[in-house]
PDB file of N, CA and C in Angstrom:
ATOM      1  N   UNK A   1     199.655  59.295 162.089  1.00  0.00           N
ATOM      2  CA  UNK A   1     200.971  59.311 161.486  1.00  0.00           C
ATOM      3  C   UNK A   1     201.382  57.865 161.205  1.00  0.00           C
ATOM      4  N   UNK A   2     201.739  57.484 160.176  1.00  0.00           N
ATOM      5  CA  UNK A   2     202.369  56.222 160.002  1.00  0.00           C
ATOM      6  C   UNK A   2     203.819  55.785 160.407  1.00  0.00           C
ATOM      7  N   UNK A   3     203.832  55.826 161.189  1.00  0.00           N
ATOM      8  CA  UNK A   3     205.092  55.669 161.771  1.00  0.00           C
ATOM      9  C   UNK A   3     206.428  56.385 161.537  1.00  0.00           C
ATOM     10  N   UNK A   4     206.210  57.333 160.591  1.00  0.00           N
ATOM     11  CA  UNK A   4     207.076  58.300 160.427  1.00  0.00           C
ATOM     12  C   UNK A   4     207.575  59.739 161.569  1.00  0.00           C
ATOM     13  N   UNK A   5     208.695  59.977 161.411  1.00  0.00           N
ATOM     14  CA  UNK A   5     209.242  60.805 162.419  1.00  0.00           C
ATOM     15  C   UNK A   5     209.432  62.197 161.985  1.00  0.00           C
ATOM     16  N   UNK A   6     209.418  63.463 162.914  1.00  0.00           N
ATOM     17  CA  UNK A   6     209.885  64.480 162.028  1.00  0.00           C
ATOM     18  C   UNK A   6     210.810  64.856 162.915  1.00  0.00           C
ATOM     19  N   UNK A   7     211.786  65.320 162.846  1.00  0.00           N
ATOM     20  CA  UNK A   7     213.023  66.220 163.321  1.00  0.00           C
ATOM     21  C   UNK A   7     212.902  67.573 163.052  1.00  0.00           C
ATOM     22  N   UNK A   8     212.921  68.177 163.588  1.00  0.00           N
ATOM     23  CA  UNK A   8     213.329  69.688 164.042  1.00  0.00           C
ATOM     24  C   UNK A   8     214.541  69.750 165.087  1.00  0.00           C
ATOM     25  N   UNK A   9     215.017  70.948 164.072  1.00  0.00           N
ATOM     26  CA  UNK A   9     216.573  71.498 164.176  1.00  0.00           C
ATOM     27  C   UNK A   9     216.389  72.997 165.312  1.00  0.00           C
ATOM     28  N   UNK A  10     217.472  73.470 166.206  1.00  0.00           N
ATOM     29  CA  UNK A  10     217.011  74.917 166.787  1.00  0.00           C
ATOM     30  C   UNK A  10     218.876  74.767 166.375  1.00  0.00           C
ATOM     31  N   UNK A  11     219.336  75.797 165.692  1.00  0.00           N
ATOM     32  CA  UNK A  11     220.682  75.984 165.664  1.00  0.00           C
ATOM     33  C   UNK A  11     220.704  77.932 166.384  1.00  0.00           C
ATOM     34  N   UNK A  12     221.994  78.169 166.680  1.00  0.00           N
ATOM     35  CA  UNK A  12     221.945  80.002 166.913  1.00  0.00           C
ATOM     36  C   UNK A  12     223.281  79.557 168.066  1.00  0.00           C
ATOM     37  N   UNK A  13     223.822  80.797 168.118  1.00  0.00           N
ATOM     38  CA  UNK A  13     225.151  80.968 168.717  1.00  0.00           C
ATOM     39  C   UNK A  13     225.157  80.720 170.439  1.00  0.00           C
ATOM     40  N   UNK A  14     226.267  80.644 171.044  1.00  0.00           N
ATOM     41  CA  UNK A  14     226.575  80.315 172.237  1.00  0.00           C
ATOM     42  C   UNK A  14     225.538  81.423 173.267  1.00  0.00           C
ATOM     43  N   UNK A  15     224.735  80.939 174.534  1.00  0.00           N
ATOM     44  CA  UNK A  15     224.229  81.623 175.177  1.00  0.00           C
ATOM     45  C   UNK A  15     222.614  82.552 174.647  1.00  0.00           C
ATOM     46  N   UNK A  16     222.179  81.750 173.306  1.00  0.00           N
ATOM     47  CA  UNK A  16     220.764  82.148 172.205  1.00  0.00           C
ATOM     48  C   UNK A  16     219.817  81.780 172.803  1.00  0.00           C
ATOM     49  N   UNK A  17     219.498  80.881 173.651  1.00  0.00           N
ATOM     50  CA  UNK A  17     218.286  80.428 174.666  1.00  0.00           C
ATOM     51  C   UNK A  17     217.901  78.790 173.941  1.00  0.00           C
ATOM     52  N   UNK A  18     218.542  78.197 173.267  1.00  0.00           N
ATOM     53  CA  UNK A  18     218.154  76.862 172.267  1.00  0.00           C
ATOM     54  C   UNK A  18     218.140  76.107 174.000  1.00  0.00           C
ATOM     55  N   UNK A  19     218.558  75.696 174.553  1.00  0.00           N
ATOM     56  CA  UNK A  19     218.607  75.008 175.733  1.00  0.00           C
ATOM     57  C   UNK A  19     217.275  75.113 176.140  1.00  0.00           C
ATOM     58  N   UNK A  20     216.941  76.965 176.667  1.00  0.00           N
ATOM     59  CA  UNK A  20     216.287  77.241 177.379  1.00  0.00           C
ATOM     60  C   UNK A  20     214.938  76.710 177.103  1.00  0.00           C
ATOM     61  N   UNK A  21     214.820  77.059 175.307  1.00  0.00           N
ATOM     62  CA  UNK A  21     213.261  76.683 174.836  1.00  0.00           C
ATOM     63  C   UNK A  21     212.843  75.360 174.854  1.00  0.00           C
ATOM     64  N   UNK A  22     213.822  74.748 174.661  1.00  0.00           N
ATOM     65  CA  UNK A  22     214.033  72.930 174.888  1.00  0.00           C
ATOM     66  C   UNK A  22     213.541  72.580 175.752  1.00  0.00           C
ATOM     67  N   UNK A  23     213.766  72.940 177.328  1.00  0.00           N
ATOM     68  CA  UNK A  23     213.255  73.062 178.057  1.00  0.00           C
ATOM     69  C   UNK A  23     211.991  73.036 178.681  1.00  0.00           C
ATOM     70  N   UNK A  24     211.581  74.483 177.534  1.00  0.00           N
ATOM     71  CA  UNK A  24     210.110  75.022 178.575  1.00  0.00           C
ATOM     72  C   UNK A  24     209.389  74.188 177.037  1.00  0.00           C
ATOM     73  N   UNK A  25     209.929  73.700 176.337  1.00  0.00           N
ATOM     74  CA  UNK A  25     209.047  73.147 175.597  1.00  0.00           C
ATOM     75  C   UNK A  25     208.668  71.520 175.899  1.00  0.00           C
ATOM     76  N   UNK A  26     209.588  70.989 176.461  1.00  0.00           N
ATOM     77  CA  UNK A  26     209.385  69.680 177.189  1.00  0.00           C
ATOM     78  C   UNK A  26     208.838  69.498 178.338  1.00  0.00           C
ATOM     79  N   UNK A  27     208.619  70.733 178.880  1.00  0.00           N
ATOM     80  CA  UNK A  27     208.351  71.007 180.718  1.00  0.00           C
ATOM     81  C   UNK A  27     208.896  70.494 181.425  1.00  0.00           C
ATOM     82  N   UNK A  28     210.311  70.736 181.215  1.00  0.00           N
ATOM     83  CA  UNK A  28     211.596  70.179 182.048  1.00  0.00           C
ATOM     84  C   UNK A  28     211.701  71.499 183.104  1.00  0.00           C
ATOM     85  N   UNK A  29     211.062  73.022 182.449  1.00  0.00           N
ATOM     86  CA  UNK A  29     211.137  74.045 182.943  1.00  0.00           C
ATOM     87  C   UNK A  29     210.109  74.455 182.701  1.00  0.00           C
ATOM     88  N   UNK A  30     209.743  75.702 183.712  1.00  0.00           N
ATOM     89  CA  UNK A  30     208.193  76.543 183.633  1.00  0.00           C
ATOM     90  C   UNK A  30     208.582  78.064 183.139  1.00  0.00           C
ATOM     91  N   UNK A  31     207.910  78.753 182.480  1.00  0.00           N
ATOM     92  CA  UNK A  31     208.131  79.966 181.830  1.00  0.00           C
ATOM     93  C   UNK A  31     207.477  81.176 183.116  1.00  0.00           C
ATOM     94  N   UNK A  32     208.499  81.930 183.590  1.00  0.00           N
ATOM     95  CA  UNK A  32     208.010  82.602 184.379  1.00  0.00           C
ATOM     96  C   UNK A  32     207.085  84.190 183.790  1.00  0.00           C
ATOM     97  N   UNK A  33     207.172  84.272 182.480  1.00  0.00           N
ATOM     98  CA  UNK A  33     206.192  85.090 181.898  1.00  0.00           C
ATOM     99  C   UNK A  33     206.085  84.897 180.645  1.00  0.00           C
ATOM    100  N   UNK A  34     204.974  85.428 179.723  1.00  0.00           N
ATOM    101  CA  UNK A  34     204.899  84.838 178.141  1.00  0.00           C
ATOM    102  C   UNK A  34     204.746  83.397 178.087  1.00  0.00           C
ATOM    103  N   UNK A  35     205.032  83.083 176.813  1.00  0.00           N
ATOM    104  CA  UNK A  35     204.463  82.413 176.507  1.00  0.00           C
ATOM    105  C   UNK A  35     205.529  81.274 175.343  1.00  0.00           C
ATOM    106  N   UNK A  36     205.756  80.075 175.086  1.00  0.00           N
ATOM    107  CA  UNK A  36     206.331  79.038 174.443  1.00  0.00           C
ATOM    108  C   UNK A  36     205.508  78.484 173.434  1.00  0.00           C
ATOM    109  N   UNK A  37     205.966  78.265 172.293  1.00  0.00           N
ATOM    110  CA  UNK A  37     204.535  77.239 171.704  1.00  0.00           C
ATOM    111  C   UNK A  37     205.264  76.708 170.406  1.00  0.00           C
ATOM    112  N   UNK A  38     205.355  75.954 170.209  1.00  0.00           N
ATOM    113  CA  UNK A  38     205.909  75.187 168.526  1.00  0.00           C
ATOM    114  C   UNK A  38     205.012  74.616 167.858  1.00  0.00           C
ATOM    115  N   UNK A  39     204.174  74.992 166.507  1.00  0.00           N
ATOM    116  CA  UNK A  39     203.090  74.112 165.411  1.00  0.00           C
ATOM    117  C   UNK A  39     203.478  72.502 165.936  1.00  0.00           C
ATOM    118  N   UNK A  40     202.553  71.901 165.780  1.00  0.00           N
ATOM    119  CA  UNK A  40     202.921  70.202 165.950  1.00  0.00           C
ATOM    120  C   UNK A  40     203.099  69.633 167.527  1.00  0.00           C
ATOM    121  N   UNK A  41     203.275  70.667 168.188  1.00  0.00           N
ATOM    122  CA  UNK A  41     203.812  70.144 170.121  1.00  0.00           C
ATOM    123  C   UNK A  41     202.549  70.852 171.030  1.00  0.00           C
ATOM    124  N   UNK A  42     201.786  69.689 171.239  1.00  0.00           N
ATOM    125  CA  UNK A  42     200.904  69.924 171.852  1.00  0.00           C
ATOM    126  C   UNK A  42     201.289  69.865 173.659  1.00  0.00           C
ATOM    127  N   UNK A  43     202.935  69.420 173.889  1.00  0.00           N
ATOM    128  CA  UNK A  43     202.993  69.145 175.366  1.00  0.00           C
ATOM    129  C   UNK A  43     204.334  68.420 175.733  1.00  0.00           C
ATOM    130  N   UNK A  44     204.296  68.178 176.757  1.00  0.00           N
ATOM    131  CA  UNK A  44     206.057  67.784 177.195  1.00  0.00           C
ATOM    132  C   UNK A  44     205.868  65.785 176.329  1.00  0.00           C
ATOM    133  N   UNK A  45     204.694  65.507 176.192  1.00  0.00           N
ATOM    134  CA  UNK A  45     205.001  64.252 175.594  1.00  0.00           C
ATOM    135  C   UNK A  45     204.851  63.796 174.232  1.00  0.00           C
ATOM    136  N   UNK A  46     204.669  64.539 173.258  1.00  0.00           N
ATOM    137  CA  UNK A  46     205.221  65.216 172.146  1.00  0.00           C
ATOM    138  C   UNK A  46     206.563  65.649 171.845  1.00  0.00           C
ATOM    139  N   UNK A  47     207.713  65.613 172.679  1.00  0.00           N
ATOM    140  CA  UNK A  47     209.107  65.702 172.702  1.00  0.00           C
ATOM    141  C   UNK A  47     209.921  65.058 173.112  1.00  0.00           C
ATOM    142  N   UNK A  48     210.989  65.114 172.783  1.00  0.00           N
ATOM    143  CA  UNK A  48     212.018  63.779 173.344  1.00  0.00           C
ATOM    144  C   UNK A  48     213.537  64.966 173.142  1.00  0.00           C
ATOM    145  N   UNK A  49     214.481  65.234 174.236  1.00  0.00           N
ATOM    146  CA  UNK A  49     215.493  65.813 174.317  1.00  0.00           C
ATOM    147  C   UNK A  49     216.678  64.571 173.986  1.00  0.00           C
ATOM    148  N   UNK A  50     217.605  64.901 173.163  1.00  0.00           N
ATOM    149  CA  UNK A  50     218.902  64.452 173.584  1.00  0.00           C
ATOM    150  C   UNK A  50     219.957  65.150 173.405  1.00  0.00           C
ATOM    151  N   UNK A  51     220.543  64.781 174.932  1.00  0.00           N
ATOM    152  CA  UNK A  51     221.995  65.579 175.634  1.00  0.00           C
ATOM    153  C   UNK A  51     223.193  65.186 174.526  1.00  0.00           C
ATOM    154  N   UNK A  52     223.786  66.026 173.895  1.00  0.00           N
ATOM    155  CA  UNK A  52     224.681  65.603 173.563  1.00  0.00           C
ATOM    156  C   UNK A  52     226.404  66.251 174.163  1.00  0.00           C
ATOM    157  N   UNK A  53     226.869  65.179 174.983  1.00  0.00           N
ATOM    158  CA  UNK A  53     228.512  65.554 175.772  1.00  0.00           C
ATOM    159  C   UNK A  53     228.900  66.171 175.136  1.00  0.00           C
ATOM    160  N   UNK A  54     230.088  66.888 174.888  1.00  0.00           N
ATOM    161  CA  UNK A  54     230.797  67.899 174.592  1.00  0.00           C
ATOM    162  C   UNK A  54     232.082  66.921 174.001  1.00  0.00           C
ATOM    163  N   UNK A  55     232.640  66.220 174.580  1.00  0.00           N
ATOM    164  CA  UNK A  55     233.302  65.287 174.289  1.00  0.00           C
ATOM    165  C   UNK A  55     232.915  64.642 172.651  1.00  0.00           C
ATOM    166  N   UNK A  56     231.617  64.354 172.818  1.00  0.00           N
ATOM    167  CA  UNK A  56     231.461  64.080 170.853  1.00  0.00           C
ATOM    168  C   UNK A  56     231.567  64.949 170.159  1.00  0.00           C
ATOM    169  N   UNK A  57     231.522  66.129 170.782  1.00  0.00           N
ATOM    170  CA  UNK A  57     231.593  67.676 170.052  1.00  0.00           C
ATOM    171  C   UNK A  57     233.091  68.087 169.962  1.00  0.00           C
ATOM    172  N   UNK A  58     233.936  67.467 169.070  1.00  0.00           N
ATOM    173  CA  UNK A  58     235.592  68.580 169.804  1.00  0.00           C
ATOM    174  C   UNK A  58     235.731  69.721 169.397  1.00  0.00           C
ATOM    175  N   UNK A  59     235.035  70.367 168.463  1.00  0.00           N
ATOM    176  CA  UNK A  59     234.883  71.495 168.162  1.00  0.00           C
ATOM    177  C   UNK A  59     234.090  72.546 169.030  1.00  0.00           C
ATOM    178  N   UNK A  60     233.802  71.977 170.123  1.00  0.00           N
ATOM    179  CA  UNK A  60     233.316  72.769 171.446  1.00  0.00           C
ATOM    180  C   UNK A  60     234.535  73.354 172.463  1.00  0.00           C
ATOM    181  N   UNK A  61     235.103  72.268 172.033  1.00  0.00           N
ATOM    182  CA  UNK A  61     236.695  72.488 173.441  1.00  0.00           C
ATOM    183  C   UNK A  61     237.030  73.563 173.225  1.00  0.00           C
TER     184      UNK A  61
END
């Protein structure tokens, strides 16, 4: 890759599992059955999470 980046988006409503897959896709968490997998993510170091406060969000309040 030449130093280029790709972004991927997970959008879906309050309580959809976007956290959850984040997660078991970083191996922040372990999948207690089945199975996780995204084209391009071979592993938790292939990903990078960021938290974003709620506070930058005011449309969360």
């Amino acid at each position: 890759m030449s130093g280029l980046a790709t972004f991927r988006v997970i959008v879906g409503p309050t309580g959809s599992g976007k956290s959850s897959l984040l997660h078991v896709l970083s191996g922040l968490e372990r999948l207690t059955s089945g199975t996780a997998t995204w084209p391009g993510i071979g592993g938790p170091d292939d990903i990078a999470l960021v938290f974003q406060p709620t506070v930058s969000s005011p449309w969360t309040r």
